[in-house]
PDB file of N, CA and C in Angstrom:
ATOM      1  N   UNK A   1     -50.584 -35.085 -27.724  1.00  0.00           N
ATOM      2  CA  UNK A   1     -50.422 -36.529 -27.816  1.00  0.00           C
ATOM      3  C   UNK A   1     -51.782 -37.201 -27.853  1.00  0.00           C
ATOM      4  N   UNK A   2     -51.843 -38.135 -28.802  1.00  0.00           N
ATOM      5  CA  UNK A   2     -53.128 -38.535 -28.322  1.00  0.00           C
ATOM      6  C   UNK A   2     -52.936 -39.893 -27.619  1.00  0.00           C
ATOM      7  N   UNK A   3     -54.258 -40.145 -27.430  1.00  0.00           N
ATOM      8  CA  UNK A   3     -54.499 -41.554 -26.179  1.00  0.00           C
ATOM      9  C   UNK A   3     -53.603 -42.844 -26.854  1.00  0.00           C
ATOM     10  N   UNK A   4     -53.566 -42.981 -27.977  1.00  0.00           N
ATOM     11  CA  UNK A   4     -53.040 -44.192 -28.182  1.00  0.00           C
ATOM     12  C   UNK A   4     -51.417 -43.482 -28.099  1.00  0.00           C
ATOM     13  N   UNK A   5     -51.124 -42.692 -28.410  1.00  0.00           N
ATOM     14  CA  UNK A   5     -49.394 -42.868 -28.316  1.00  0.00           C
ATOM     15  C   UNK A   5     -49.220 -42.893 -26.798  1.00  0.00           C
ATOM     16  N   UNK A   6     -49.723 -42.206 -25.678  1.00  0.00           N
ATOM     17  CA  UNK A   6     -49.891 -41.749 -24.333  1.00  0.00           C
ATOM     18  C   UNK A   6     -49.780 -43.738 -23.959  1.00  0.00           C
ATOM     19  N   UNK A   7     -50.810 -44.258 -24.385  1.00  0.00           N
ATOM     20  CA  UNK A   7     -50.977 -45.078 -23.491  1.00  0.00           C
ATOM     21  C   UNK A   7     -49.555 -46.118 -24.216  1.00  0.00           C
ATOM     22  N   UNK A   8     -48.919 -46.106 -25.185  1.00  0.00           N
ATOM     23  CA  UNK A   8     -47.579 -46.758 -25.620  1.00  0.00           C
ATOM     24  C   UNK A   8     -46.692 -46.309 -24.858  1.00  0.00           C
ATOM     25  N   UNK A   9     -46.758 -44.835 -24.819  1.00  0.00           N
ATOM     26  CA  UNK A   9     -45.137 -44.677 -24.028  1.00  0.00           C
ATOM     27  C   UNK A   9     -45.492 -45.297 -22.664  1.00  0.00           C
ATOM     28  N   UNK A  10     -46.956 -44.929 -21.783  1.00  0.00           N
ATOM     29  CA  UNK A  10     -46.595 -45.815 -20.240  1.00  0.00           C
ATOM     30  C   UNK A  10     -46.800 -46.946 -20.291  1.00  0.00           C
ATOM     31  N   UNK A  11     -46.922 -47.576 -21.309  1.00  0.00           N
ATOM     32  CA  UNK A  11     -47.023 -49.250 -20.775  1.00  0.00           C
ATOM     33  C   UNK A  11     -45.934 -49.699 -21.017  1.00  0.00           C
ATOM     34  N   UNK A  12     -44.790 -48.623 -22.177  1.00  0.00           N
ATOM     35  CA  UNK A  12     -43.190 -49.277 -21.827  1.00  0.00           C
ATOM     36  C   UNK A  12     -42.714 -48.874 -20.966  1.00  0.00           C
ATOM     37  N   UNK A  13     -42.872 -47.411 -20.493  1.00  0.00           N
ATOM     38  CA  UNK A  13     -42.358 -47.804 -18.787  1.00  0.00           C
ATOM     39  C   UNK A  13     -42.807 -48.342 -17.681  1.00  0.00           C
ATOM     40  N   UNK A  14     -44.259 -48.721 -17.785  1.00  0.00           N
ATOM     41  CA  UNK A  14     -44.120 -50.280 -17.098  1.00  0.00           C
ATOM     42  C   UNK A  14     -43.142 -51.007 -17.644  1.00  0.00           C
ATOM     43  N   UNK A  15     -43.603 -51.502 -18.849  1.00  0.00           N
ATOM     44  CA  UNK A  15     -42.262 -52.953 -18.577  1.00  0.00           C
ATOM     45  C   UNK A  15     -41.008 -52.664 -18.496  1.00  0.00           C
ATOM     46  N   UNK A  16     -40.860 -51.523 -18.907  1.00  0.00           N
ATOM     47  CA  UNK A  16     -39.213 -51.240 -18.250  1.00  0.00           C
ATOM     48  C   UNK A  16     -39.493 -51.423 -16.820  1.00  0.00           C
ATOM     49  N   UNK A  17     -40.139 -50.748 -16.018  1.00  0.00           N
ATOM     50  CA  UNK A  17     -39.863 -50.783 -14.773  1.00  0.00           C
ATOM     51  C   UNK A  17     -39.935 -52.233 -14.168  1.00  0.00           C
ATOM     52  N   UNK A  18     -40.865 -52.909 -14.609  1.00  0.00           N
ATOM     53  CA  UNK A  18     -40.772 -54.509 -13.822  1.00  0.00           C
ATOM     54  C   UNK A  18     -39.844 -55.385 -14.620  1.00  0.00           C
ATOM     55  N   UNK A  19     -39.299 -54.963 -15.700  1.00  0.00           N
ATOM     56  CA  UNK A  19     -37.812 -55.719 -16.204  1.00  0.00           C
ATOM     57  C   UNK A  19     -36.660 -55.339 -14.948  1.00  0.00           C
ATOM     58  N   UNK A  20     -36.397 -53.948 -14.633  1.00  0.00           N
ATOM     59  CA  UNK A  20     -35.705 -53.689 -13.616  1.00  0.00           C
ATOM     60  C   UNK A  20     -35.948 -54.353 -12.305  1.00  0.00           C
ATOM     61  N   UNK A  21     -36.897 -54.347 -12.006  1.00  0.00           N
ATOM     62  CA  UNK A  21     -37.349 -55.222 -10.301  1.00  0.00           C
ATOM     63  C   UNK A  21     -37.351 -56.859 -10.751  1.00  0.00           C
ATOM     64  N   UNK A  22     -37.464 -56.910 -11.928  1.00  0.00           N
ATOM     65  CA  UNK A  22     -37.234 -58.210 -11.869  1.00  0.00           C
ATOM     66  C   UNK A  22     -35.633 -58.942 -11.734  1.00  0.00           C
ATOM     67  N   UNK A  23     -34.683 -58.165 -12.634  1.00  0.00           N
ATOM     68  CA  UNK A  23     -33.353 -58.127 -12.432  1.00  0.00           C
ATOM     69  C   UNK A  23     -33.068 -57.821 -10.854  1.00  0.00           C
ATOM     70  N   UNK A  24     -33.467 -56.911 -10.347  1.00  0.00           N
ATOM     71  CA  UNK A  24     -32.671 -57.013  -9.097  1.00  0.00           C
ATOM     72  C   UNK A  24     -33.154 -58.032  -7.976  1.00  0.00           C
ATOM     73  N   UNK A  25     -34.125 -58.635  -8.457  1.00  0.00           N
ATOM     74  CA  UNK A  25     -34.669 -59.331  -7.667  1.00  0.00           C
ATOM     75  C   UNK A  25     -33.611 -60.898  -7.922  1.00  0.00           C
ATOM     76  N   UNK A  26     -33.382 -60.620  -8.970  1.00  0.00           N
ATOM     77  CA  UNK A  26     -32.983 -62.084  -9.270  1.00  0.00           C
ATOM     78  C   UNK A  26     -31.627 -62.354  -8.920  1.00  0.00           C
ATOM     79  N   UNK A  27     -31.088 -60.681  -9.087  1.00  0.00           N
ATOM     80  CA  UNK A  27     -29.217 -60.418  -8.275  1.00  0.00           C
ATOM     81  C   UNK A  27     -29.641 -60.934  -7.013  1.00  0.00           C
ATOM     82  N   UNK A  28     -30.483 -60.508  -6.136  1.00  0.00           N
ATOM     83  CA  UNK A  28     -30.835 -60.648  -4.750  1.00  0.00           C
ATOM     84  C   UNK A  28     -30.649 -62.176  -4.476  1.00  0.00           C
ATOM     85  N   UNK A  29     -30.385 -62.816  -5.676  1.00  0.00           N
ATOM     86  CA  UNK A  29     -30.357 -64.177  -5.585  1.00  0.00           C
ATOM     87  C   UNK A  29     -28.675 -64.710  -5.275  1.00  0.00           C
ATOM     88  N   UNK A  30     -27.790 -63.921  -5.481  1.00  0.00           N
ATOM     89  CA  UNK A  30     -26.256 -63.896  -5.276  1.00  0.00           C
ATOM     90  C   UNK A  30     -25.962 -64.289  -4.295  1.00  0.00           C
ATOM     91  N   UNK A  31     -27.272 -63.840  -3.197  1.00  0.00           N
ATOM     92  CA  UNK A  31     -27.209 -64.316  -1.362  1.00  0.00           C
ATOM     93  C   UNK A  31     -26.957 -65.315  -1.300  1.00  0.00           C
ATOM     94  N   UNK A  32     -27.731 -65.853  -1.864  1.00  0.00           N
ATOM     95  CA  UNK A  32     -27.491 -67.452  -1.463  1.00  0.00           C
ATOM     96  C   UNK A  32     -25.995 -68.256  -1.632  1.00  0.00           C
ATOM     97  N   UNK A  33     -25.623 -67.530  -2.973  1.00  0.00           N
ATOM     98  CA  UNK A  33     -24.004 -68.208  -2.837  1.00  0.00           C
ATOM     99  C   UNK A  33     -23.248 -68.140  -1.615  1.00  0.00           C
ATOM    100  N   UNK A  34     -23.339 -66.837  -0.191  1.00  0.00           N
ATOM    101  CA  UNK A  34     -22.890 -66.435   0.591  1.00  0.00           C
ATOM    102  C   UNK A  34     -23.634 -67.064   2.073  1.00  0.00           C
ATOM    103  N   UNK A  35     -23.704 -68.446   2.316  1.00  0.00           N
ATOM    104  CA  UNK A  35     -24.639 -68.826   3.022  1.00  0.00           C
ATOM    105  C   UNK A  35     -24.396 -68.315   4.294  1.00  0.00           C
ATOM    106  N   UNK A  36     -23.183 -67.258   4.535  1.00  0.00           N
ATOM    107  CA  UNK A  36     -23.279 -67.438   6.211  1.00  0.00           C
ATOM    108  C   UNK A  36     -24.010 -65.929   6.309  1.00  0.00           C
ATOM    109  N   UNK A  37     -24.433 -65.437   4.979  1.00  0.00           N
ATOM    110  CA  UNK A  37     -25.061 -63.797   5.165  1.00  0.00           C
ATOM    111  C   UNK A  37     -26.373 -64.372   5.027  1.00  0.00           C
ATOM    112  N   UNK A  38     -26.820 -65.401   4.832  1.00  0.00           N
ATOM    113  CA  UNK A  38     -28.211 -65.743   4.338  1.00  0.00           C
ATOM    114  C   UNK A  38     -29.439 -65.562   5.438  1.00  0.00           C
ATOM    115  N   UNK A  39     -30.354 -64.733   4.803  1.00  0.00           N
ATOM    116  CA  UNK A  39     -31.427 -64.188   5.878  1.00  0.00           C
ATOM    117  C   UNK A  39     -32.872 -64.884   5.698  1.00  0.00           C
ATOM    118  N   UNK A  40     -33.276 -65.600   7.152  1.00  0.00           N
ATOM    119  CA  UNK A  40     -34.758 -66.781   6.776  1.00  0.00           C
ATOM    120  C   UNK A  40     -35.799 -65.887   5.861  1.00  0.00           C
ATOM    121  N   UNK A  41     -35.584 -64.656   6.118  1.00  0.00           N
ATOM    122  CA  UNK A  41     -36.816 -63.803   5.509  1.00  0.00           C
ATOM    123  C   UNK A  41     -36.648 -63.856   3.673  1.00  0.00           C
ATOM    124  N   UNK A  42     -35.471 -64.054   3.281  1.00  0.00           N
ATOM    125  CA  UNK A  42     -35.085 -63.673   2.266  1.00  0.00           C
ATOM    126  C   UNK A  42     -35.588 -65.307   1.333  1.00  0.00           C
ATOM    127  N   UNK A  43     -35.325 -66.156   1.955  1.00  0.00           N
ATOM    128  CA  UNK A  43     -35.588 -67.935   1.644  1.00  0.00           C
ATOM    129  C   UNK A  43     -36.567 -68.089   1.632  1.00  0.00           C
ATOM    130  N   UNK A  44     -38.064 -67.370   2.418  1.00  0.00           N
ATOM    131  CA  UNK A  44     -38.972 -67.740   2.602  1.00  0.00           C
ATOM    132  C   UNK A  44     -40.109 -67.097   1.433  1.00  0.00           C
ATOM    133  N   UNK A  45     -39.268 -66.148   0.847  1.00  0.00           N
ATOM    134  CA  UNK A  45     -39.791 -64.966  -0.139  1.00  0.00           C
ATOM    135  C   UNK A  45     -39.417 -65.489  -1.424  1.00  0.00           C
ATOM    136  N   UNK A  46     -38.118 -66.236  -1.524  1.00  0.00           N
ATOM    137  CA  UNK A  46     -37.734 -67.199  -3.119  1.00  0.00           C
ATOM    138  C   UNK A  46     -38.265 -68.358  -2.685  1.00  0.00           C
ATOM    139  N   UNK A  47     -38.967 -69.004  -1.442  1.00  0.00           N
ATOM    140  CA  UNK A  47     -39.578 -70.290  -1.968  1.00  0.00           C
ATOM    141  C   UNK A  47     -41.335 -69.445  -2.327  1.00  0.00           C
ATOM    142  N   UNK A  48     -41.921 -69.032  -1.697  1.00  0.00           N
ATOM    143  CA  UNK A  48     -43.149 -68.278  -1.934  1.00  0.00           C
ATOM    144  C   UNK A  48     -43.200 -68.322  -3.603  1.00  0.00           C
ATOM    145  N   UNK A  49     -42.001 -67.215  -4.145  1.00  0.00           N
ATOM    146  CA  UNK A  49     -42.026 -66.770  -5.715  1.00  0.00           C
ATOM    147  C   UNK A  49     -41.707 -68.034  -6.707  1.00  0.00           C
ATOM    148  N   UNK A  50     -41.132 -69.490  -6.011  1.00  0.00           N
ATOM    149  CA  UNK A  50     -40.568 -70.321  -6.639  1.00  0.00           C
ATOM    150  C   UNK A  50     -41.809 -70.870  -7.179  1.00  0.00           C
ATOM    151  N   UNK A  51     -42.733 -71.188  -5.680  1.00  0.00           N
ATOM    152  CA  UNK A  51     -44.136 -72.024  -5.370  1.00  0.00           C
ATOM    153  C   UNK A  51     -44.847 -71.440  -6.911  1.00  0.00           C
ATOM    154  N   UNK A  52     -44.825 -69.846  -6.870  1.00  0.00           N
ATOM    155  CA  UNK A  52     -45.778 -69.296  -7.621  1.00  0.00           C
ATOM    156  C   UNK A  52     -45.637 -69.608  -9.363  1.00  0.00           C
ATOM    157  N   UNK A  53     -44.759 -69.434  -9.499  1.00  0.00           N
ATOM    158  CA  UNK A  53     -43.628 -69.656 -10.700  1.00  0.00           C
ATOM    159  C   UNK A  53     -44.060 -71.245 -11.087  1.00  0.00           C
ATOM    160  N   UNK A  54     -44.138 -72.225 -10.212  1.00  0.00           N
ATOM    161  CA  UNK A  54     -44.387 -73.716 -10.432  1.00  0.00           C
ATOM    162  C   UNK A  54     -45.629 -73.536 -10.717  1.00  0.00           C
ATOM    163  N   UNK A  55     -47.145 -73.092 -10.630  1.00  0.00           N
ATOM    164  CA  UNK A  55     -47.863 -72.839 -10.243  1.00  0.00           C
ATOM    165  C   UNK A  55     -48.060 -72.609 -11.661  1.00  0.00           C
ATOM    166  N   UNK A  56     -47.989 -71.558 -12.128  1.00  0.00           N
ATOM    167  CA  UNK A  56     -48.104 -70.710 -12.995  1.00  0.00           C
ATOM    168  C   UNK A  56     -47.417 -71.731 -14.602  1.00  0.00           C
ATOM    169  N   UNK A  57     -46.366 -72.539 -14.520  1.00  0.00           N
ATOM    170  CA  UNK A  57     -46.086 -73.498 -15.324  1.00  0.00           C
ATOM    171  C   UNK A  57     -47.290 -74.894 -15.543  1.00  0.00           C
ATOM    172  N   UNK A  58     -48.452 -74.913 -14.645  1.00  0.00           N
ATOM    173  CA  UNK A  58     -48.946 -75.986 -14.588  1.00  0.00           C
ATOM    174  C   UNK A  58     -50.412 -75.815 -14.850  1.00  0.00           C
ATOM    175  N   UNK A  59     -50.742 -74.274 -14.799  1.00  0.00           N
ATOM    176  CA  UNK A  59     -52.300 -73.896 -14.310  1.00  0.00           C
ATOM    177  C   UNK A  59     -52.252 -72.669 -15.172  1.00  0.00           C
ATOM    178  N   UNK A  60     -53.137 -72.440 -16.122  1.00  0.00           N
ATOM    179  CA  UNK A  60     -52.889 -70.894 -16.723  1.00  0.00           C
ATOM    180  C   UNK A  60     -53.766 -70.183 -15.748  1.00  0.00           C
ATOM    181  N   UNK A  61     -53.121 -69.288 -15.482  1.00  0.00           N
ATOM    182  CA  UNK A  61     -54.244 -68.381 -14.340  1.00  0.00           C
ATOM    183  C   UNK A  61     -54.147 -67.022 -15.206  1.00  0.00           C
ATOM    184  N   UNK A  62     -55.357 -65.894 -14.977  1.00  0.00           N
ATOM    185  CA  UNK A  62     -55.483 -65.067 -15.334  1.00  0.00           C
ATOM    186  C   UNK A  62     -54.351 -63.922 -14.940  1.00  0.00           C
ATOM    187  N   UNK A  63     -54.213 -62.899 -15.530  1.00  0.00           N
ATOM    188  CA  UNK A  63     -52.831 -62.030 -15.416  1.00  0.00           C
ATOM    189  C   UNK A  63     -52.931 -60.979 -13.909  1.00  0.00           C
ATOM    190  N   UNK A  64     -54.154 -60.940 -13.669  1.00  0.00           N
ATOM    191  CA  UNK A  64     -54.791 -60.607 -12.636  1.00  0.00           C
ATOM    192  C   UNK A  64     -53.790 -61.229 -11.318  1.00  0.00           C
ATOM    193  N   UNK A  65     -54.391 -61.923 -11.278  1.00  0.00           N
ATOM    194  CA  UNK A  65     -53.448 -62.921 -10.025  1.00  0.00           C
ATOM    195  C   UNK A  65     -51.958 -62.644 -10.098  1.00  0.00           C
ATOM    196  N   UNK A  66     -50.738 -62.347 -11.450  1.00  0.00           N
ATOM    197  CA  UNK A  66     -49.363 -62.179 -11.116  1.00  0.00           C
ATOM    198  C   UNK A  66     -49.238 -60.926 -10.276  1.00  0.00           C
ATOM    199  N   UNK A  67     -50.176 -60.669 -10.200  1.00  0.00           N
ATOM    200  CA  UNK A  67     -49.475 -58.837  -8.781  1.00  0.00           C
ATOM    201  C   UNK A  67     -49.215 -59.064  -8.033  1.00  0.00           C
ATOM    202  N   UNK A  68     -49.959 -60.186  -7.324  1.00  0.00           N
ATOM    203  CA  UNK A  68     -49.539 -60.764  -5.445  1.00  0.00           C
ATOM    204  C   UNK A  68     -47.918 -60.996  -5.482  1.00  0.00           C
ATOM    205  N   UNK A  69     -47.476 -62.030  -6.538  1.00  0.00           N
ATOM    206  CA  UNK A  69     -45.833 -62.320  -6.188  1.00  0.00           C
ATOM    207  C   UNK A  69     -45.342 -60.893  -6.666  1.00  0.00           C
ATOM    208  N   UNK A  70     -45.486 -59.807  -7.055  1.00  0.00           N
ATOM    209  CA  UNK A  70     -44.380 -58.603  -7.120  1.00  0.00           C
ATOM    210  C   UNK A  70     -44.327 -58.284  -6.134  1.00  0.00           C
ATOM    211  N   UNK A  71     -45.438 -58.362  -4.979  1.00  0.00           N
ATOM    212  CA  UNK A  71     -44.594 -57.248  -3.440  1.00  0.00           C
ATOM    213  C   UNK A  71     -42.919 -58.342  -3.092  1.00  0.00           C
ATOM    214  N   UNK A  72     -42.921 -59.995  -3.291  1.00  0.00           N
ATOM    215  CA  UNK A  72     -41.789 -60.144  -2.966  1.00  0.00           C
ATOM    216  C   UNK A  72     -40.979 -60.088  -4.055  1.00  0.00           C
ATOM    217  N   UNK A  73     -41.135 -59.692  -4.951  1.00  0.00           N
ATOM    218  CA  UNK A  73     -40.254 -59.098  -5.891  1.00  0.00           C
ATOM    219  C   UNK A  73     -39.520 -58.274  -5.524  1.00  0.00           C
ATOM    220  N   UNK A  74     -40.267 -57.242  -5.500  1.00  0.00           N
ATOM    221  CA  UNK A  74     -40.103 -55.818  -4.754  1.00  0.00           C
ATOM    222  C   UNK A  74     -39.175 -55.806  -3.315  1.00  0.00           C
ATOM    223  N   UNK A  75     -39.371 -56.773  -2.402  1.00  0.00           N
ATOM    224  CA  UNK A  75     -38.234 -57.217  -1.159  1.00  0.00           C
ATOM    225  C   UNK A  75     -37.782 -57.474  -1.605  1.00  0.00           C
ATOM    226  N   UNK A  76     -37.524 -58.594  -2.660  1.00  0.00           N
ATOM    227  CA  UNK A  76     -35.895 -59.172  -3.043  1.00  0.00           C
ATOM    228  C   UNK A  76     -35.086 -58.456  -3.614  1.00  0.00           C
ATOM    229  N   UNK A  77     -35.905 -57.121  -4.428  1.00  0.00           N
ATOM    230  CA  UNK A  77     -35.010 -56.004  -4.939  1.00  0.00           C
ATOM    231  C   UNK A  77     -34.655 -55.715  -4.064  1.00  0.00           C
ATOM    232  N   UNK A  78     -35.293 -55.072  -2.927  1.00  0.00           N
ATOM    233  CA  UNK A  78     -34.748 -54.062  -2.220  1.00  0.00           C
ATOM    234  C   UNK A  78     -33.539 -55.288  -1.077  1.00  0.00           C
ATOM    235  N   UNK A  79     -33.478 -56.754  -1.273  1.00  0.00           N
ATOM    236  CA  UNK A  79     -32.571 -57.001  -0.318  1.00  0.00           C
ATOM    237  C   UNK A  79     -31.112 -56.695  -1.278  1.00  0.00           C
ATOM    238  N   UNK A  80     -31.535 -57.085  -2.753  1.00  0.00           N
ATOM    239  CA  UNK A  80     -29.959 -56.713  -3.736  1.00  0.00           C
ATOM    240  C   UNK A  80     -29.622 -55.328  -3.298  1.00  0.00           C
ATOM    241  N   UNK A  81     -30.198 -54.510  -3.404  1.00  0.00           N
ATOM    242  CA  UNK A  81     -30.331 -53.049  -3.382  1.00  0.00           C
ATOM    243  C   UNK A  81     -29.395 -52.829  -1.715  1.00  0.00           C
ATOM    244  N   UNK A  82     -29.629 -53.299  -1.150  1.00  0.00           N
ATOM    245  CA  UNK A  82     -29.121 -53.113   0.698  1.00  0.00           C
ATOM    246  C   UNK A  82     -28.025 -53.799   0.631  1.00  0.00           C
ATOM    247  N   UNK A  83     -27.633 -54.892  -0.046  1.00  0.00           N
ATOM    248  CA  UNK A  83     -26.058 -55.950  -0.011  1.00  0.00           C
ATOM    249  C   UNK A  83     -25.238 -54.585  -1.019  1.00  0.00           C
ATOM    250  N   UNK A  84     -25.596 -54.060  -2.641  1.00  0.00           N
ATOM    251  CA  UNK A  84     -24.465 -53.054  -2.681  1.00  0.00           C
ATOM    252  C   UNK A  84     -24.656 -51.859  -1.750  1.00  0.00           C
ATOM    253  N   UNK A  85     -25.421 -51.441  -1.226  1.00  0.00           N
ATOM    254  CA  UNK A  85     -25.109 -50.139  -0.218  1.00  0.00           C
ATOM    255  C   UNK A  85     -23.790 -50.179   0.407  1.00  0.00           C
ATOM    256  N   UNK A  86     -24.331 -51.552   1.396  1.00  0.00           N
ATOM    257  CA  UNK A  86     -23.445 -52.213   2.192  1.00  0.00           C
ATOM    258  C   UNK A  86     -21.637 -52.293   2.313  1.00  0.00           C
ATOM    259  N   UNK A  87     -21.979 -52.971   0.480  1.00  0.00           N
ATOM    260  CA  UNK A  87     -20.600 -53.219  -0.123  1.00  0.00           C
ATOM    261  C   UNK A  87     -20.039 -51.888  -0.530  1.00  0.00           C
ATOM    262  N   UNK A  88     -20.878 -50.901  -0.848  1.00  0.00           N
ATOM    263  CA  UNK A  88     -20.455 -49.464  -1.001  1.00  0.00           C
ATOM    264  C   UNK A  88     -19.564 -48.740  -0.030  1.00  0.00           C
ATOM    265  N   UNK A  89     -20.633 -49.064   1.019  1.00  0.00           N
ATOM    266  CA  UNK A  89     -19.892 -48.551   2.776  1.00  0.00           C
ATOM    267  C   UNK A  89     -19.109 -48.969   3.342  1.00  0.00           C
ATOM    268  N   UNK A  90     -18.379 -50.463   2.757  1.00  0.00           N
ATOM    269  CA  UNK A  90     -17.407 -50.747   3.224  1.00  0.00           C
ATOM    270  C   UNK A  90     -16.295 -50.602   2.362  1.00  0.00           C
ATOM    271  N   UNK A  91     -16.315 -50.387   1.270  1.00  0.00           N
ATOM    272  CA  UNK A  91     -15.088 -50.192   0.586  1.00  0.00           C
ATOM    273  C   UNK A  91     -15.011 -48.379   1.136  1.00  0.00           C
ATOM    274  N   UNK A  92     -15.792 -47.508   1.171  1.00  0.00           N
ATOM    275  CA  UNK A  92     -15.288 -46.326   0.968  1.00  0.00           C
ATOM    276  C   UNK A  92     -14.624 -46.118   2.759  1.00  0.00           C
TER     277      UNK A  92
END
């Protein structure tokens, strides 16, 4: 393989992979319809990503700077990710 095909196939599985964390991050958003399951940690992580998101509509910032909001990406996946477990373990 050489370097240029090498470096095509992993930069689509990057964006595959942060298309995926981005989707579950955004299911993670379903919580909120369910306000009496709603967790402060979880509110405080979609206003953070909201802030950033506004931010980012108003100010071009370098691409550098979008890594900080994926770690709460990355929690909000993993809170979608813990509600089906959940829902898994209780149906079976």
């Amino acid at each position: 393989m050489s370097n240029g095909i090498t470096y095509k196939v992993l930069n689509f599985i990057n964006q595959i992979f942060i298309v995926v964390i981005d989707f579950l991050a955004l299911f993670s958003l379903i919580k909120f319809l369910d306000l009496k399951s709603l967790e402060k940690g979880q509110v405080l992580m979609t206003i953070i990503l909201l802030i950033y998101f506004g931010v980012y509509l108003f100010i071009e910032i370098m691409p550098r700077y979008a890594y900080a909001p994926q770690a709460f990406m990355f929690i909000l996946a993993g809170v979608f990710i813990e509600k089906v477990i959940n829902n898994k373990n209780k149906v079976i």
